[in-house]
Each structure stands twice: as structure tokens, then as C-alpha cells.
C-alpha atoms as a PDB file:
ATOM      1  CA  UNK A   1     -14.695   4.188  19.056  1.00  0.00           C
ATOM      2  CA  UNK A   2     -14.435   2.228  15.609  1.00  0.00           C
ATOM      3  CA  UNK A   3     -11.611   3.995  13.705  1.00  0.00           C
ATOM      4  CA  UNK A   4     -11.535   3.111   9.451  1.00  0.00           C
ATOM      5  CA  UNK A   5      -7.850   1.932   8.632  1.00  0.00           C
ATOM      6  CA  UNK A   6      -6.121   2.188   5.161  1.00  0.00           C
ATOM      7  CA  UNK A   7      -3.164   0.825   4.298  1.00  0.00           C
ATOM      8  CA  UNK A   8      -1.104   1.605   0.757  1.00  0.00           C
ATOM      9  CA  UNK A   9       1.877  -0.697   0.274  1.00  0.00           C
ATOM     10  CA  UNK A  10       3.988   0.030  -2.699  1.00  0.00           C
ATOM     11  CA  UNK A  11       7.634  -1.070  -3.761  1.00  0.00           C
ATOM     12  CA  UNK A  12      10.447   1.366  -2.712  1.00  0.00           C
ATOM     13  CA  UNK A  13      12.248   3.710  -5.352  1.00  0.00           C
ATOM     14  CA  UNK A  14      14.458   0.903  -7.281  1.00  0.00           C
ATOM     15  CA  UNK A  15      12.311  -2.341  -6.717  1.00  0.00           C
ATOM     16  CA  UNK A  16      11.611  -3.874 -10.055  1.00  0.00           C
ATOM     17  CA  UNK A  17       8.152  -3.895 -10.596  1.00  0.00           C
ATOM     18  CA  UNK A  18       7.213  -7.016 -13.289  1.00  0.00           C
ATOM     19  CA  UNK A  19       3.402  -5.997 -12.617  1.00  0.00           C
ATOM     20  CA  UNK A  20       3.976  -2.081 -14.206  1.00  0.00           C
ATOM     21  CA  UNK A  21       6.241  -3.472 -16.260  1.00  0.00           C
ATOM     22  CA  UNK A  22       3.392  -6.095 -17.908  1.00  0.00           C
ATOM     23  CA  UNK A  23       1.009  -3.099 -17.610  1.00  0.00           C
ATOM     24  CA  UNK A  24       3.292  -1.086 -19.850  1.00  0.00           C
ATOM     25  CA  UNK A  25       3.484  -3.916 -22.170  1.00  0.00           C
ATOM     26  CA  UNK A  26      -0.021  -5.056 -22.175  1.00  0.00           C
ATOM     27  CA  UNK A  27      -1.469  -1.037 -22.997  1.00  0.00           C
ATOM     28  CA  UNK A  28       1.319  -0.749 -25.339  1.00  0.00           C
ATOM     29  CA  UNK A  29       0.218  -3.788 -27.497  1.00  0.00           C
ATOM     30  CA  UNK A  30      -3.364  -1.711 -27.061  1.00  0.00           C
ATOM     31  CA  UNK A  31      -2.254   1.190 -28.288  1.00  0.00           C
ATOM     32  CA  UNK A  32      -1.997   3.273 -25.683  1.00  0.00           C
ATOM     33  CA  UNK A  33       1.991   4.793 -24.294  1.00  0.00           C
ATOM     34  CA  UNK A  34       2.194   4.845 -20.877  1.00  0.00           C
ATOM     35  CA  UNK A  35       5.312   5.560 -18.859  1.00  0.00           C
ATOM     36  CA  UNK A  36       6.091   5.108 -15.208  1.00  0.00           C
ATOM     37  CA  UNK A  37       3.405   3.254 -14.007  1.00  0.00           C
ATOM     38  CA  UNK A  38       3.106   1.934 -10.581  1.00  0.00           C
ATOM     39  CA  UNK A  39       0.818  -0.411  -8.673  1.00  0.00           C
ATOM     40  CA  UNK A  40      -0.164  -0.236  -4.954  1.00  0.00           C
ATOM     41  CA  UNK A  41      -1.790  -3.013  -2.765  1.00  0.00           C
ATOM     42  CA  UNK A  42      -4.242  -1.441  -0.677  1.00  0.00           C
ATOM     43  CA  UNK A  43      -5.603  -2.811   2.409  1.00  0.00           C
ATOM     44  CA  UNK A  44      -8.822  -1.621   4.608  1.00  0.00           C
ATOM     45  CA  UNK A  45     -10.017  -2.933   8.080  1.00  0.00           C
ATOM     46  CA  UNK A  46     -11.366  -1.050  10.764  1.00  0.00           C
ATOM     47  CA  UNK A  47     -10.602  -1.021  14.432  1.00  0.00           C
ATOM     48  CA  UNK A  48     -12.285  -0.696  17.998  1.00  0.00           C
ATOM     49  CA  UNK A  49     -10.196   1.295  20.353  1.00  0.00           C
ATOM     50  CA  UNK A  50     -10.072   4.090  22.553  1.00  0.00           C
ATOM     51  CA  UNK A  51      -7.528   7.034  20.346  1.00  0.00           C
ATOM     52  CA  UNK A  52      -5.987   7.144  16.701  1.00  0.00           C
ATOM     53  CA  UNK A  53      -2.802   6.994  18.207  1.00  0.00           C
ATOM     54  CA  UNK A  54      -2.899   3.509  19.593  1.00  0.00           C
ATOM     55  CA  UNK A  55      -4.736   2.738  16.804  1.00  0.00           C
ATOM     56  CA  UNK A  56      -1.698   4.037  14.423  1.00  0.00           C
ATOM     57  CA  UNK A  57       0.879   2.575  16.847  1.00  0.00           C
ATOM     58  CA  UNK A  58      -0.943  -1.022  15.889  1.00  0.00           C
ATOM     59  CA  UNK A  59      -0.921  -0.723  12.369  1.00  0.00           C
ATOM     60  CA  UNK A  60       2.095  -0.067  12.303  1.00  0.00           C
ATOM     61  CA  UNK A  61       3.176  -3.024  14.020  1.00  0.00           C
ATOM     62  CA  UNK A  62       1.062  -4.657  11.664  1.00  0.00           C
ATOM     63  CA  UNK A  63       2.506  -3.687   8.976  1.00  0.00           C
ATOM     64  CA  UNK A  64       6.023  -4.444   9.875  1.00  0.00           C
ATOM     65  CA  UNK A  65       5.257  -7.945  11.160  1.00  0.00           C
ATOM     66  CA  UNK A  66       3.093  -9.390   8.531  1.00  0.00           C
ATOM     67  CA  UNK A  67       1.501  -6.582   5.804  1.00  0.00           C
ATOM     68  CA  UNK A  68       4.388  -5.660   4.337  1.00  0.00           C
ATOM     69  CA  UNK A  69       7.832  -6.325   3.581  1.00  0.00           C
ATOM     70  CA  UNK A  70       9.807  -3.049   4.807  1.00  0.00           C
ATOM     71  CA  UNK A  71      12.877  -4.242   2.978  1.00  0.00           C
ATOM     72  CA  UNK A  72      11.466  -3.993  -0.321  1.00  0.00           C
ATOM     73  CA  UNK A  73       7.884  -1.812   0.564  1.00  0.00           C
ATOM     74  CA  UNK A  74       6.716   1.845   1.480  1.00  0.00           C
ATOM     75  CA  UNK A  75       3.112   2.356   3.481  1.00  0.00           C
ATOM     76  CA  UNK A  76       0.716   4.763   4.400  1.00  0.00           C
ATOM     77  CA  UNK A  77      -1.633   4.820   7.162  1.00  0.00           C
ATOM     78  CA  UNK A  78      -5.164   6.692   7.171  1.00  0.00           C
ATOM     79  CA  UNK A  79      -6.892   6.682   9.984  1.00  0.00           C
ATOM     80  CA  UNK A  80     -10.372   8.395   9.665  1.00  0.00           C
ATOM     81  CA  UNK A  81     -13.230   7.831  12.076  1.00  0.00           C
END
């Protein structure tokens, strides 16, 4: 069965952000006040196995071996099929 995989990486609560922080910046020189933004990286593959849990035991592995950073990131997983 091919399963569709998402991954959304963002920084933990506390990371400085320079990205948002340009983003704030960069709208504010537009005209536009924004507060609190946020960016996400968001990955999508899909997979071949035989159940969504081994497919979610494997991303996750992913993810903490090469995705992300789990010092410094968060992630979601969405499996759909």
C-alpha cells in the first residue's frame, strides 16, 4: 500500500527565529503589522509498505536522524493513504 507522508518541522517555543523576525520587518516596511509570525519547513514523500504504523515508526526515525534537529525543532507526521 503507498501511504502519503507529511512532515511539519518548526523551531521549539524559545528558538530565535531570524526568518519571522525578517518577515516582521520586511511587511512592516510594507505597511502591514504583523505579530508572532512563524515559519514551518514542510516536507512530503510517500511510502510503500504494508501498515501506517511501520510507516509512522520510519518517519520518525527519519526525522530524528536526518530531517530535523530535535534539539532545536518540533514535527508532525500525517499519514493519509
Amino acid at each position: 500500500m503507498i501511504f502519503n507522508v507529511e512532515v511539519k518541522i518548526s523551531l521549539k517555543k524559545g528558538m530565535l527565529n531570524p526568518e519571522s523576525s525578517t518577515i516582521e520587518l520586511a511587511l512592516d516596511l510594507l505597511g502591514y503589522k504583523v505579530k508572532n509570525t512563524d515559519t514551518i519547513d514542510i516536507i512530503t514523500f510517500q511510502m510503500e509498505e504494508n501498515n501506517e504504523s511501520k510507516v509512522l515508526e520510519e518517519v520518525d526515525d527519519m526525522c530524528q536522524r536526518l530531517l530535523c534537529n530535535p534539539v532545536i525543532h518540533d514535527y508532525e507526521i500525517v499519514i493519509t493513504n
